[in-house]
N, C-alpha and C. Protein backbone atom coordinates (compact mmCIF):
# COMPACT_ATOMS: atom_id res chain seq x y z
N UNK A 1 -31.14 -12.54 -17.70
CA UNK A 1 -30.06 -12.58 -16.73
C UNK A 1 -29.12 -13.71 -17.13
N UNK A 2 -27.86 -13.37 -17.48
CA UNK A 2 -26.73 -14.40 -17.49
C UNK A 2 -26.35 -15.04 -16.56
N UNK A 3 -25.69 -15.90 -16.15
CA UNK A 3 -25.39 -16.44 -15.01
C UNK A 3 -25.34 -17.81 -14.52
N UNK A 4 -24.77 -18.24 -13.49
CA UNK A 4 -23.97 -17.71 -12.84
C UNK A 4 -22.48 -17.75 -13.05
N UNK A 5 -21.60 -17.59 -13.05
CA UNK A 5 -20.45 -16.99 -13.85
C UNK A 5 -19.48 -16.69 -12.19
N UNK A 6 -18.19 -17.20 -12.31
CA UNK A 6 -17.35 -17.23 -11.43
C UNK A 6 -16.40 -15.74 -11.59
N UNK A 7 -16.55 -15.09 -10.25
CA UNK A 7 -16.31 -13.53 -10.67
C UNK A 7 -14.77 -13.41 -11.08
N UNK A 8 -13.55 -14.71 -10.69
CA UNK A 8 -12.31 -14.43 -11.74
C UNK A 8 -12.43 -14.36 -12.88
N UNK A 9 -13.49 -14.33 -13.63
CA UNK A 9 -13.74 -14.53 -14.94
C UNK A 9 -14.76 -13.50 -15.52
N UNK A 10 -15.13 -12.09 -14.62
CA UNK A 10 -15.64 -11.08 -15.65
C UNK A 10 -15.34 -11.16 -16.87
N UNK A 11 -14.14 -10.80 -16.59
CA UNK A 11 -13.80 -10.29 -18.71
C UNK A 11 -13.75 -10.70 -19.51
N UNK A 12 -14.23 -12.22 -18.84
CA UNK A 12 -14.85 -12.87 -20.06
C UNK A 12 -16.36 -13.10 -20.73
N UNK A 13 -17.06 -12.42 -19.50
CA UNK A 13 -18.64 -12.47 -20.03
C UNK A 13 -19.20 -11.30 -19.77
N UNK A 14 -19.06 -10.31 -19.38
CA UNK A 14 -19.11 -8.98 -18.85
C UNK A 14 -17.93 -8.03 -20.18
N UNK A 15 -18.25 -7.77 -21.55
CA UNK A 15 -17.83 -7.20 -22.13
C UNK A 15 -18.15 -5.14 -22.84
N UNK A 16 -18.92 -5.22 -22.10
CA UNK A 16 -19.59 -4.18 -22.79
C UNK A 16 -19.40 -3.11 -21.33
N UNK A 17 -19.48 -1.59 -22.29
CA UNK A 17 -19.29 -1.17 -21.27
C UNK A 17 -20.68 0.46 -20.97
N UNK A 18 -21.73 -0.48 -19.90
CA UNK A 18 -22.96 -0.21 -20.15
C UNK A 18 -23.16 -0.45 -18.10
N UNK A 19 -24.82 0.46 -18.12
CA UNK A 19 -24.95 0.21 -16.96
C UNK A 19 -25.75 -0.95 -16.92
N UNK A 20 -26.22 -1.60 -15.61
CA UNK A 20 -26.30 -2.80 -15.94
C UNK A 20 -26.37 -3.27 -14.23
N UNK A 21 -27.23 -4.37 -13.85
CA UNK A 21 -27.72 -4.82 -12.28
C UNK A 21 -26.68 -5.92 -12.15
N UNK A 22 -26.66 -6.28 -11.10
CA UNK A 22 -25.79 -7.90 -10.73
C UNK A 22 -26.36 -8.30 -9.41
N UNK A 23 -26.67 -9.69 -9.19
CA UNK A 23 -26.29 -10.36 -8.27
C UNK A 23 -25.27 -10.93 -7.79
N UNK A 24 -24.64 -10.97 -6.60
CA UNK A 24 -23.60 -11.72 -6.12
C UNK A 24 -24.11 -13.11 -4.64
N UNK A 25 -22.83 -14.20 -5.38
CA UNK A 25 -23.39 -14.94 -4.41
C UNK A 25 -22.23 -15.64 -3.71
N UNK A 26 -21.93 -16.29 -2.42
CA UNK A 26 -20.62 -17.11 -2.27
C UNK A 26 -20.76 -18.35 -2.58
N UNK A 27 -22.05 -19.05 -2.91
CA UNK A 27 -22.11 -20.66 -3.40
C UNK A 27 -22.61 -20.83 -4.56
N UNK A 28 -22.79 -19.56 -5.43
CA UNK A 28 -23.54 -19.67 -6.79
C UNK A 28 -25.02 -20.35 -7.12
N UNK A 29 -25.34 -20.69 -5.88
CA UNK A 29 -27.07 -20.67 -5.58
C UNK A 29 -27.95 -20.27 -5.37
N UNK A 30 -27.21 -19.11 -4.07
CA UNK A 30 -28.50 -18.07 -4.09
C UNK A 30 -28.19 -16.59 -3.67
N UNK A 31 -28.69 -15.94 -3.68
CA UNK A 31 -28.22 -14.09 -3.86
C UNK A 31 -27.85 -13.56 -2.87
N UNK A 32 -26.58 -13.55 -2.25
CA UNK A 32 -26.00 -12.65 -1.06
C UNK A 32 -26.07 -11.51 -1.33
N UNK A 33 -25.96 -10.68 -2.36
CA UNK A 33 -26.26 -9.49 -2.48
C UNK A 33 -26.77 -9.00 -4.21
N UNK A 34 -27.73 -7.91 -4.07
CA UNK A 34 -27.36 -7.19 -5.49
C UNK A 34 -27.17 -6.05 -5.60
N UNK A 35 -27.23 -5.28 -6.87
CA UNK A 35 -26.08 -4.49 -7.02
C UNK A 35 -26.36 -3.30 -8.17
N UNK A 36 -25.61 -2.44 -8.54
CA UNK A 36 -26.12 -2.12 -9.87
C UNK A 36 -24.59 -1.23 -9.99
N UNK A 37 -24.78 -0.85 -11.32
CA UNK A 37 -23.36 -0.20 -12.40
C UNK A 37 -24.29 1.07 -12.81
N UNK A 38 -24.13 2.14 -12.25
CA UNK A 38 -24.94 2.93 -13.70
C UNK A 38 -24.37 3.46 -14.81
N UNK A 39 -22.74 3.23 -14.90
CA UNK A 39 -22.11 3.68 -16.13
C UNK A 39 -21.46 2.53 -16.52
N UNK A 40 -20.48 1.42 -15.83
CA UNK A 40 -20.15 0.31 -16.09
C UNK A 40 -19.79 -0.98 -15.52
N UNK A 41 -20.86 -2.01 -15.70
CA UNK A 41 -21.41 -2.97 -15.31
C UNK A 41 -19.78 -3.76 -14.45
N UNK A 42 -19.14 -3.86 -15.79
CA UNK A 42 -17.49 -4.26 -16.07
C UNK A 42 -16.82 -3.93 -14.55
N UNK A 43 -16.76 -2.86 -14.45
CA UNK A 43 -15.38 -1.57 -13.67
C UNK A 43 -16.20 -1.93 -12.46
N UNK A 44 -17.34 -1.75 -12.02
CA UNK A 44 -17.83 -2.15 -10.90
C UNK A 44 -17.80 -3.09 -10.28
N UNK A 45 -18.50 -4.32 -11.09
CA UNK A 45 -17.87 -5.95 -10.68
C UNK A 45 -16.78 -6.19 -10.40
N UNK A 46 -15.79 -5.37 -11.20
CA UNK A 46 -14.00 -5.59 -10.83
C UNK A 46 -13.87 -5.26 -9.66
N UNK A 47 -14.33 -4.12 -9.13
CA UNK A 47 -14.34 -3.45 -7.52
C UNK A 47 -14.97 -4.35 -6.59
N UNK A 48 -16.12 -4.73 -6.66
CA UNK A 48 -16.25 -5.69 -5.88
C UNK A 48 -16.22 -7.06 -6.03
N UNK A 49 -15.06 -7.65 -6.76
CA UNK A 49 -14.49 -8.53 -6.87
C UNK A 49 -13.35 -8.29 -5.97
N UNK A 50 -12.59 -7.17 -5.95
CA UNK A 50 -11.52 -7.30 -4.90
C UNK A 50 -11.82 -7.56 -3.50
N UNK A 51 -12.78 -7.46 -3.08
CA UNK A 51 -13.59 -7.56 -1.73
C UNK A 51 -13.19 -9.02 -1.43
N UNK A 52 -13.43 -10.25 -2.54
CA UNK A 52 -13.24 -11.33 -2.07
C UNK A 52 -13.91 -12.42 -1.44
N UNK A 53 -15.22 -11.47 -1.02
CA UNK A 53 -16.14 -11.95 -0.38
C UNK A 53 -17.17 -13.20 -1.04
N UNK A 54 -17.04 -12.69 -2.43
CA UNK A 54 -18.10 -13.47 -3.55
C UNK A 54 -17.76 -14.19 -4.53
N UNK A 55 -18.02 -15.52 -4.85
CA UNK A 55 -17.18 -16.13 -5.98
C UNK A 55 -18.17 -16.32 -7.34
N UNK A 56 -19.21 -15.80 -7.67
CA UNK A 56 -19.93 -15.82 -8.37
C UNK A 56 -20.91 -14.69 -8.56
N UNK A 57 -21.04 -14.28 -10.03
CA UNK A 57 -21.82 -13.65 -10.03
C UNK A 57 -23.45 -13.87 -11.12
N UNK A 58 -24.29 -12.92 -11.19
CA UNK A 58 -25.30 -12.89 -12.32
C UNK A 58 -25.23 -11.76 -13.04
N UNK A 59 -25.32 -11.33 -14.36
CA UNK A 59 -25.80 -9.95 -14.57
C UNK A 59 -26.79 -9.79 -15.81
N UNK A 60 -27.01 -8.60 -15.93
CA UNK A 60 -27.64 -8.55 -16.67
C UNK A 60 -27.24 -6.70 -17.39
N UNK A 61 -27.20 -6.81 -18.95
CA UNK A 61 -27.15 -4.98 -18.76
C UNK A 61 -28.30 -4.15 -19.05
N UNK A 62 -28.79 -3.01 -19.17
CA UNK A 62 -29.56 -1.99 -19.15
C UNK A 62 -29.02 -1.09 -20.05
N UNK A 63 -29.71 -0.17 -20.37
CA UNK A 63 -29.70 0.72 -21.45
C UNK A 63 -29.64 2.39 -21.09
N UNK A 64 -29.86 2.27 -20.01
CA UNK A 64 -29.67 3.64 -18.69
C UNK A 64 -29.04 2.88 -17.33
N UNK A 65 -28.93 3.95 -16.49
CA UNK A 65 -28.91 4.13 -15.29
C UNK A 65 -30.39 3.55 -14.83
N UNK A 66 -31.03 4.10 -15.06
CA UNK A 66 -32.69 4.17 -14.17
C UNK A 66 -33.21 2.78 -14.41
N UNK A 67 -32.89 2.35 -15.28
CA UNK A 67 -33.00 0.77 -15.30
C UNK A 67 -32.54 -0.34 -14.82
N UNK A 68 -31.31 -0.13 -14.72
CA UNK A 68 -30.42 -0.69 -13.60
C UNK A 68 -30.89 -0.80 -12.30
N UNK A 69 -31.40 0.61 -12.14
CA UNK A 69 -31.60 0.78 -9.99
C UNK A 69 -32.88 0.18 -10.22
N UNK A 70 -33.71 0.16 -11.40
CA UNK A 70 -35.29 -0.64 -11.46
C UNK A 70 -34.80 -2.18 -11.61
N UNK A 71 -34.09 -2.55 -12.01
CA UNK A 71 -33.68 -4.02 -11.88
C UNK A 71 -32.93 -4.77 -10.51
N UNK A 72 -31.97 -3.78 -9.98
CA UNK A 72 -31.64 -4.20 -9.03
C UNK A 72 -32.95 -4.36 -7.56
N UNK A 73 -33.78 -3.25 -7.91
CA UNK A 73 -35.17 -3.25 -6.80
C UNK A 73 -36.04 -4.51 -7.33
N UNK A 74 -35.99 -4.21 -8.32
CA UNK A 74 -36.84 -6.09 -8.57
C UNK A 74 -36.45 -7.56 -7.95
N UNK A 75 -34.53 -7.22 -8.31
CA UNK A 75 -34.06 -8.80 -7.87
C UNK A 75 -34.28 -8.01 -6.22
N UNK A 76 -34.27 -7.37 -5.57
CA UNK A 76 -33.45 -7.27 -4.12
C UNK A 76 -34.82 -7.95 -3.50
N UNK A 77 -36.14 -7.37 -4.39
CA UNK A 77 -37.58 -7.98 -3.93
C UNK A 77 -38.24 -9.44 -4.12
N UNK A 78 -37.23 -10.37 -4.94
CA UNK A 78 -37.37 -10.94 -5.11
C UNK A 78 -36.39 -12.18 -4.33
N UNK A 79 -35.49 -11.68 -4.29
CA UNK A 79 -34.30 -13.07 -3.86
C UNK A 79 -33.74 -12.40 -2.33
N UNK A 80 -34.12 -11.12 -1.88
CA UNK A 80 -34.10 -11.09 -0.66
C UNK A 80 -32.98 -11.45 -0.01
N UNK A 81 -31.62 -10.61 -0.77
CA UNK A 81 -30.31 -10.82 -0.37
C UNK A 81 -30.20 -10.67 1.14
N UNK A 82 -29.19 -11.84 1.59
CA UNK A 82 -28.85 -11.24 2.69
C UNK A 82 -28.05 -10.17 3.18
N UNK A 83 -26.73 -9.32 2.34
CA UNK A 83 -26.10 -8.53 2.57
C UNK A 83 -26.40 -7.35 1.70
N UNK A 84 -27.68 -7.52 1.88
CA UNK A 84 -28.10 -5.83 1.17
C UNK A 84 -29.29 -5.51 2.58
N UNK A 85 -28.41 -4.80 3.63
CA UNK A 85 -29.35 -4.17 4.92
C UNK A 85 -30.40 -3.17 4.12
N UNK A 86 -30.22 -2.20 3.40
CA UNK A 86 -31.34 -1.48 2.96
C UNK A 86 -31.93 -1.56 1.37
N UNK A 87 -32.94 -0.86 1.52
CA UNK A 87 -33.30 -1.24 0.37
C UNK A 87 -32.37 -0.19 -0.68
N UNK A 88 -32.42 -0.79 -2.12
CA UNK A 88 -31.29 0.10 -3.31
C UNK A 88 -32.23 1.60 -3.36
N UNK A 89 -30.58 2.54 -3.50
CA UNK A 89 -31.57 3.77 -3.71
C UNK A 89 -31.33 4.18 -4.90
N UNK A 90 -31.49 5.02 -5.53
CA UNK A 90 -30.96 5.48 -7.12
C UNK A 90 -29.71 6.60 -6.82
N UNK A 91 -29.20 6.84 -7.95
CA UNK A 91 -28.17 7.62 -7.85
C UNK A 91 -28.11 9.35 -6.90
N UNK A 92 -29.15 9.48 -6.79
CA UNK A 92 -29.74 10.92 -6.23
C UNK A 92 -30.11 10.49 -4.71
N UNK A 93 -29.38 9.15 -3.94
CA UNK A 93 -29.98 8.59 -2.67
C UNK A 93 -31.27 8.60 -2.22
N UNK A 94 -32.75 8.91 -3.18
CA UNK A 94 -33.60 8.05 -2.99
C UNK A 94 -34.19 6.75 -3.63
N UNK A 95 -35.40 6.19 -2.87
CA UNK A 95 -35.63 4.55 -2.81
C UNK A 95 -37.08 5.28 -3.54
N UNK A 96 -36.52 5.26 -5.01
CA UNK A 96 -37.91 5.08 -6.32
C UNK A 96 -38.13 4.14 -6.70
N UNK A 97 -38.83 3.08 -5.81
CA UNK A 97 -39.20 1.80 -6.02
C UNK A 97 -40.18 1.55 -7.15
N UNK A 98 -40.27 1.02 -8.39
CA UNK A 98 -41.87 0.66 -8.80
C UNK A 98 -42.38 -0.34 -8.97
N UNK A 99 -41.76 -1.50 -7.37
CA UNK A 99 -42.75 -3.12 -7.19
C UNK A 99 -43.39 -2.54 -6.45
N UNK A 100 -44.59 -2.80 -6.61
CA UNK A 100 -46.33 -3.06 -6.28
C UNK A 100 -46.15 -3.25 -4.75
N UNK A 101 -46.54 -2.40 -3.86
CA UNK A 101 -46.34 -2.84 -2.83
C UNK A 101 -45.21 -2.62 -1.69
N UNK A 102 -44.62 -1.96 -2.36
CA UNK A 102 -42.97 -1.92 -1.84
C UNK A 102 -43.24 -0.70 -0.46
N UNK A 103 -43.08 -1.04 0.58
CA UNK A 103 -43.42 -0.49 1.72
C UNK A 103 -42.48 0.44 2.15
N UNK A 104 -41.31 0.17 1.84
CA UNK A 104 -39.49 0.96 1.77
C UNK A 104 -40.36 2.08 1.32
N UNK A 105 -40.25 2.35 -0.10
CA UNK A 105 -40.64 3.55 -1.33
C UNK A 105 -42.09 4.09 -0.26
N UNK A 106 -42.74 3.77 -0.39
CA UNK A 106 -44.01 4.56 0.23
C UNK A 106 -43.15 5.35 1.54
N UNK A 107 -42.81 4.80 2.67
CA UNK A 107 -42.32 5.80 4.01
C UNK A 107 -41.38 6.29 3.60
N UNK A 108 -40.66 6.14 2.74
CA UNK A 108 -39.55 6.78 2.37
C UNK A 108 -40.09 8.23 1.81
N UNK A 109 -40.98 8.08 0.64
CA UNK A 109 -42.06 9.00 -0.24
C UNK A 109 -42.28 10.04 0.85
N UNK A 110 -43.14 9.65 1.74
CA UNK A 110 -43.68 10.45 2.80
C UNK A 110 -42.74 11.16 4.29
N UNK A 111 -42.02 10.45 4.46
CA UNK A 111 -40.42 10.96 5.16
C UNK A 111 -40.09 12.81 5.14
C-alpha cells in the first residue's frame, strides 16, 4: 500500500490505469473510508476527489477486479472506516467476503 498521498495530487502517484483498492482519509491518519476501482484506480479517485470531502488518500493496485473488492474487504475489516455504513459488495452487488469470520458474508450467503 502506497500512501498517504494528498488527493490534489493523484496524477502524480496513481499512474497506471488498472483496478486497484483505496483508502480515504480527512487527516491522513486514519481511514474514513475505503474503496475500490475495478477498471481504473486513476478515474475513480478523480470522482471522488470532487466530493471534497477527503484530503488524502492510500492505494494500492490489483491485477483484476476480484482483487480489488478482496482488498478493499480486508482494509474495511481491518481499519473499520467510518463512512463505509455497509460492508463492500463486488461488482454483481454481493458481499463475497473471504476474512475468516466475516459475519456480513455468512447472513448475507444464507439471505
Amino acid at each position: 500500500m502506497s500512501g498517504p498521498y494528498n488527493l490534489k495530487y493523484i496524477h502524480l502517484f496513481v499512474t497506471e490505469v488498472s483496478p486497484g483498492a483505496y483508502i480515504l482519509s480527512r487527516n491522513g491518519r486514519m481511514a474514513d473510508r475505503v474503496g475500490r476501482a475495478d477498471e481504473d484506480l486513476a478515474q475513480d479517485l478523480q470522482q471522488v476527489a470532487i466530493e471534497a470531502k477527503y484530503r488524502y488518500f492510500w492505494f494500492e493496485y490489483t491485477g483484476r477486479a476480484a482483487a480489488a473488492h478482496e482488498l478493499e474487504c480486508a482494509w474495511y475489516h481491518r481499519y473499520h472506516p467510518t463512512d463505509n455504513p455497509h460492508h463492500p459488495t463486488s461488482s454483481s452487488g454481493e458481499i463475497h467476503c473471504l476474512i475468516k469470520g466475516c459475519t456480513e458474508a455468512l447472513v448475507h450467503a444464507r439471505g
